[in-house]
N, C-alpha and C. Protein backbone atom coordinates (compact mmCIF):
# COMPACT_ATOMS: atom_id res chain seq x y z
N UNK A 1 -13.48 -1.87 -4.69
CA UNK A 1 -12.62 -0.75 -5.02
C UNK A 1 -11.64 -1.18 -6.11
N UNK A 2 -11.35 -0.17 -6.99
CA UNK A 2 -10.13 -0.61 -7.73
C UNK A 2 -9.12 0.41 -8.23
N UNK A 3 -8.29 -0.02 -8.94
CA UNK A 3 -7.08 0.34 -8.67
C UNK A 3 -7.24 1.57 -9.20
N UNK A 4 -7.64 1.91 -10.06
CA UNK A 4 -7.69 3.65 -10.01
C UNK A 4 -8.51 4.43 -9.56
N UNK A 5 -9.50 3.48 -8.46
CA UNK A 5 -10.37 4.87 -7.76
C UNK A 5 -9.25 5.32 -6.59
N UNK A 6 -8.03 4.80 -6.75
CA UNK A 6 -7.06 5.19 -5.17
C UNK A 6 -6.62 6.66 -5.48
N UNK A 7 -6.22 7.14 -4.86
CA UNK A 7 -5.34 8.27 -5.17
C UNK A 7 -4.01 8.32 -4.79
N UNK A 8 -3.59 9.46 -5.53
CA UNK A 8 -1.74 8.86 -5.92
C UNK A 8 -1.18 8.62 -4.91
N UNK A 9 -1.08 8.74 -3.67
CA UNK A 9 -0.86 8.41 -2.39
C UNK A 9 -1.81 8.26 -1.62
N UNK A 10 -1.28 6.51 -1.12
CA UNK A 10 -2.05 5.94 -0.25
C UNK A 10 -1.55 5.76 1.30
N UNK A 11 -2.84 5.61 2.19
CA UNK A 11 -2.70 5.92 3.20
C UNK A 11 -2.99 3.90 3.59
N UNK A 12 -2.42 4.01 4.96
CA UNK A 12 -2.41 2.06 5.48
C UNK A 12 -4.09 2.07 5.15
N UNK A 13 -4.45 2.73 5.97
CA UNK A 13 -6.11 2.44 5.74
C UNK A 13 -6.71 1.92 4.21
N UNK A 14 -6.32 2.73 3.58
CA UNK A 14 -6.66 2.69 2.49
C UNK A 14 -6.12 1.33 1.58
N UNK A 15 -4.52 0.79 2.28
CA UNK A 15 -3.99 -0.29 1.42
C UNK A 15 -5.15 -1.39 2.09
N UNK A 16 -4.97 -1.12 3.62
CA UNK A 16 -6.38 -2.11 4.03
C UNK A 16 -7.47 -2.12 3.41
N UNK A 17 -8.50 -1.52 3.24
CA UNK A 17 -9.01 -1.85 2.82
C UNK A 17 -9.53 -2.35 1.13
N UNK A 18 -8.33 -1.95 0.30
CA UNK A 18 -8.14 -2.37 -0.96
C UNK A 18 -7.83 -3.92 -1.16
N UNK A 19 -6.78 -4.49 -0.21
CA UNK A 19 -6.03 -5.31 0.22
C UNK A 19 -7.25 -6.44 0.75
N UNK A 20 -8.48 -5.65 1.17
CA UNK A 20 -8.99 -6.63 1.76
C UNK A 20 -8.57 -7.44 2.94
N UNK A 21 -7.37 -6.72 3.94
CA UNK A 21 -6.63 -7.69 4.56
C UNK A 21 -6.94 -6.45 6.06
N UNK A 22 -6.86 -7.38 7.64
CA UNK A 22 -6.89 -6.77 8.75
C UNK A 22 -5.53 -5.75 8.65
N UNK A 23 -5.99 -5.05 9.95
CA UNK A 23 -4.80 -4.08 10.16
C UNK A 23 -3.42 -4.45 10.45
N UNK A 24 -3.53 -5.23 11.53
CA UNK A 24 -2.55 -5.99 11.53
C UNK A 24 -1.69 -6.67 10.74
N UNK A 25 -2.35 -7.13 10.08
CA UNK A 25 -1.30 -7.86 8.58
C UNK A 25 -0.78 -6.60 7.74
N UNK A 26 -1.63 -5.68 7.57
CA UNK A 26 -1.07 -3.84 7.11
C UNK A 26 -0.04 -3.43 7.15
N UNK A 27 0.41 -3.65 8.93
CA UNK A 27 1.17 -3.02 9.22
C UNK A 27 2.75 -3.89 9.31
N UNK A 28 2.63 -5.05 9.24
CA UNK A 28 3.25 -6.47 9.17
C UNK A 28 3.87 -5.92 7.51
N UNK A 29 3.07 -6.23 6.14
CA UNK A 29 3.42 -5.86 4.87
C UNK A 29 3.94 -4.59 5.13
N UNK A 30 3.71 -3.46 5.70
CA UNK A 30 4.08 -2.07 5.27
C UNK A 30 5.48 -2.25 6.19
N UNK A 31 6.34 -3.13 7.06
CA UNK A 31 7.00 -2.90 7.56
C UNK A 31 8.36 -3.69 6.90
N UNK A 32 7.60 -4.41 5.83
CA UNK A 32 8.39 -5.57 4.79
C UNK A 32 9.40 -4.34 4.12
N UNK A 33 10.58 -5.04 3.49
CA UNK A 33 10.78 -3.73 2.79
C UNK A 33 10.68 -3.85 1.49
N UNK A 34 9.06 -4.53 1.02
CA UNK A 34 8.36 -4.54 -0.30
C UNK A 34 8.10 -2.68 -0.46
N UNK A 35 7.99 -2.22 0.96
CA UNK A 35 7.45 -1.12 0.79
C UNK A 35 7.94 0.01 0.81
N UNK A 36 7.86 1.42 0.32
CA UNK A 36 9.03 2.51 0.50
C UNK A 36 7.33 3.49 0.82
N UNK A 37 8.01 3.63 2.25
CA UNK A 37 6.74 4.75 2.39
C UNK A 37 7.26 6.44 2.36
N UNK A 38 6.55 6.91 2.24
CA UNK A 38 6.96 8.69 2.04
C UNK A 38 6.20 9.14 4.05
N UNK A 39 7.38 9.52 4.42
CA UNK A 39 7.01 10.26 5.75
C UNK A 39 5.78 11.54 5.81
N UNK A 40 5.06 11.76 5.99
CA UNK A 40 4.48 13.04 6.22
C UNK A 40 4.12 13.16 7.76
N UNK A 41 5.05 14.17 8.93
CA UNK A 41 4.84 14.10 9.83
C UNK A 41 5.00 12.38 10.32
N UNK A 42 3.59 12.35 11.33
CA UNK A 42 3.68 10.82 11.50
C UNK A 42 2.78 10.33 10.72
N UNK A 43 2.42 10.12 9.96
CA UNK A 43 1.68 9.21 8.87
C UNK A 43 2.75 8.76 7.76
N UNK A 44 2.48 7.67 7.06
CA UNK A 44 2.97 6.72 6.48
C UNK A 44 2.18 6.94 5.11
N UNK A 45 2.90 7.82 3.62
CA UNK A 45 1.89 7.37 2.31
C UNK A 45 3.12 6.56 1.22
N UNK A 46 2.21 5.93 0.48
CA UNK A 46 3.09 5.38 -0.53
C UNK A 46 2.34 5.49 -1.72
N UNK A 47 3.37 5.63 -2.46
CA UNK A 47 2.69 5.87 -3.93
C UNK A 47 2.33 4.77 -4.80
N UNK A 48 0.98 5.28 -5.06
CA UNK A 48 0.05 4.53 -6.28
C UNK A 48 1.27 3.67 -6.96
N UNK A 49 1.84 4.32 -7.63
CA UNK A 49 2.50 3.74 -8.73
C UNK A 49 3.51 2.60 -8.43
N UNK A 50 4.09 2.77 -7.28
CA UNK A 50 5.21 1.70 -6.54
C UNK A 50 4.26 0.93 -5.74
N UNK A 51 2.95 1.02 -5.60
CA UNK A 51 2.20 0.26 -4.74
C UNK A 51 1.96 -0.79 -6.22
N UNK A 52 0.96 -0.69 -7.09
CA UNK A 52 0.89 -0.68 -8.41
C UNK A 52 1.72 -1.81 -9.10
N UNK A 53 3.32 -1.23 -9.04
CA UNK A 53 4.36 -2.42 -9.46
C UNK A 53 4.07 -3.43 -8.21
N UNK A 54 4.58 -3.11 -7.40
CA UNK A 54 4.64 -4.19 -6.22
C UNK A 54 3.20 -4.91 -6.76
N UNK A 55 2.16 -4.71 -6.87
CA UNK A 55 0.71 -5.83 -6.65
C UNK A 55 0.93 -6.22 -8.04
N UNK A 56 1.29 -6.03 -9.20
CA UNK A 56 1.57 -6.90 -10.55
C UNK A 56 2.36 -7.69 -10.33
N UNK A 57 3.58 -7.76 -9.32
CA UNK A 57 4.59 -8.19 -9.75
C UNK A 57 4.77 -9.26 -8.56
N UNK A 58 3.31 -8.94 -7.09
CA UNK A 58 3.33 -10.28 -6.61
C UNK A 58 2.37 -11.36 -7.44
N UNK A 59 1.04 -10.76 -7.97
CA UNK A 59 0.63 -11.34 -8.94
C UNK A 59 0.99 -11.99 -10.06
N UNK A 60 2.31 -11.68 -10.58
CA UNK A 60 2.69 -12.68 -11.95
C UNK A 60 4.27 -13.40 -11.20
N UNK A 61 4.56 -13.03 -10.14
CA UNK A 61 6.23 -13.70 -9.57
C UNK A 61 5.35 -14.17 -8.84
């Protein structure tokens, strides 16, 4: 998968399996506060674009 087949908001599932990483570690990162999630009801999305900075910027820091 890559980075622009995602859509503009992502769902944990979806960081999982991009991430390549178990659920558990998912929910471990999504609870970091690397992350700013958008509430909908009870689901958790975050946007492409702040997902995006965050993975460049663990990649080159």
């Amino acid at each position: 998968m890559l980075i622009q087949d995602l859509p503009e908001y992502i769902t944990p599932l979806q960081l999982k399996d991009f991430l390549r990483i178990g659920q558990r570690q998912t929910y471990q990162l999504i609870k970091t506060n690397d992350f700013q999630a958008m509430k909908l009801g009870e689901y958790n999305l975050f946007s492409k674009e702040k997902f995006t900075n965050w993975l460049e910027g663990g990649i080159s820091g």
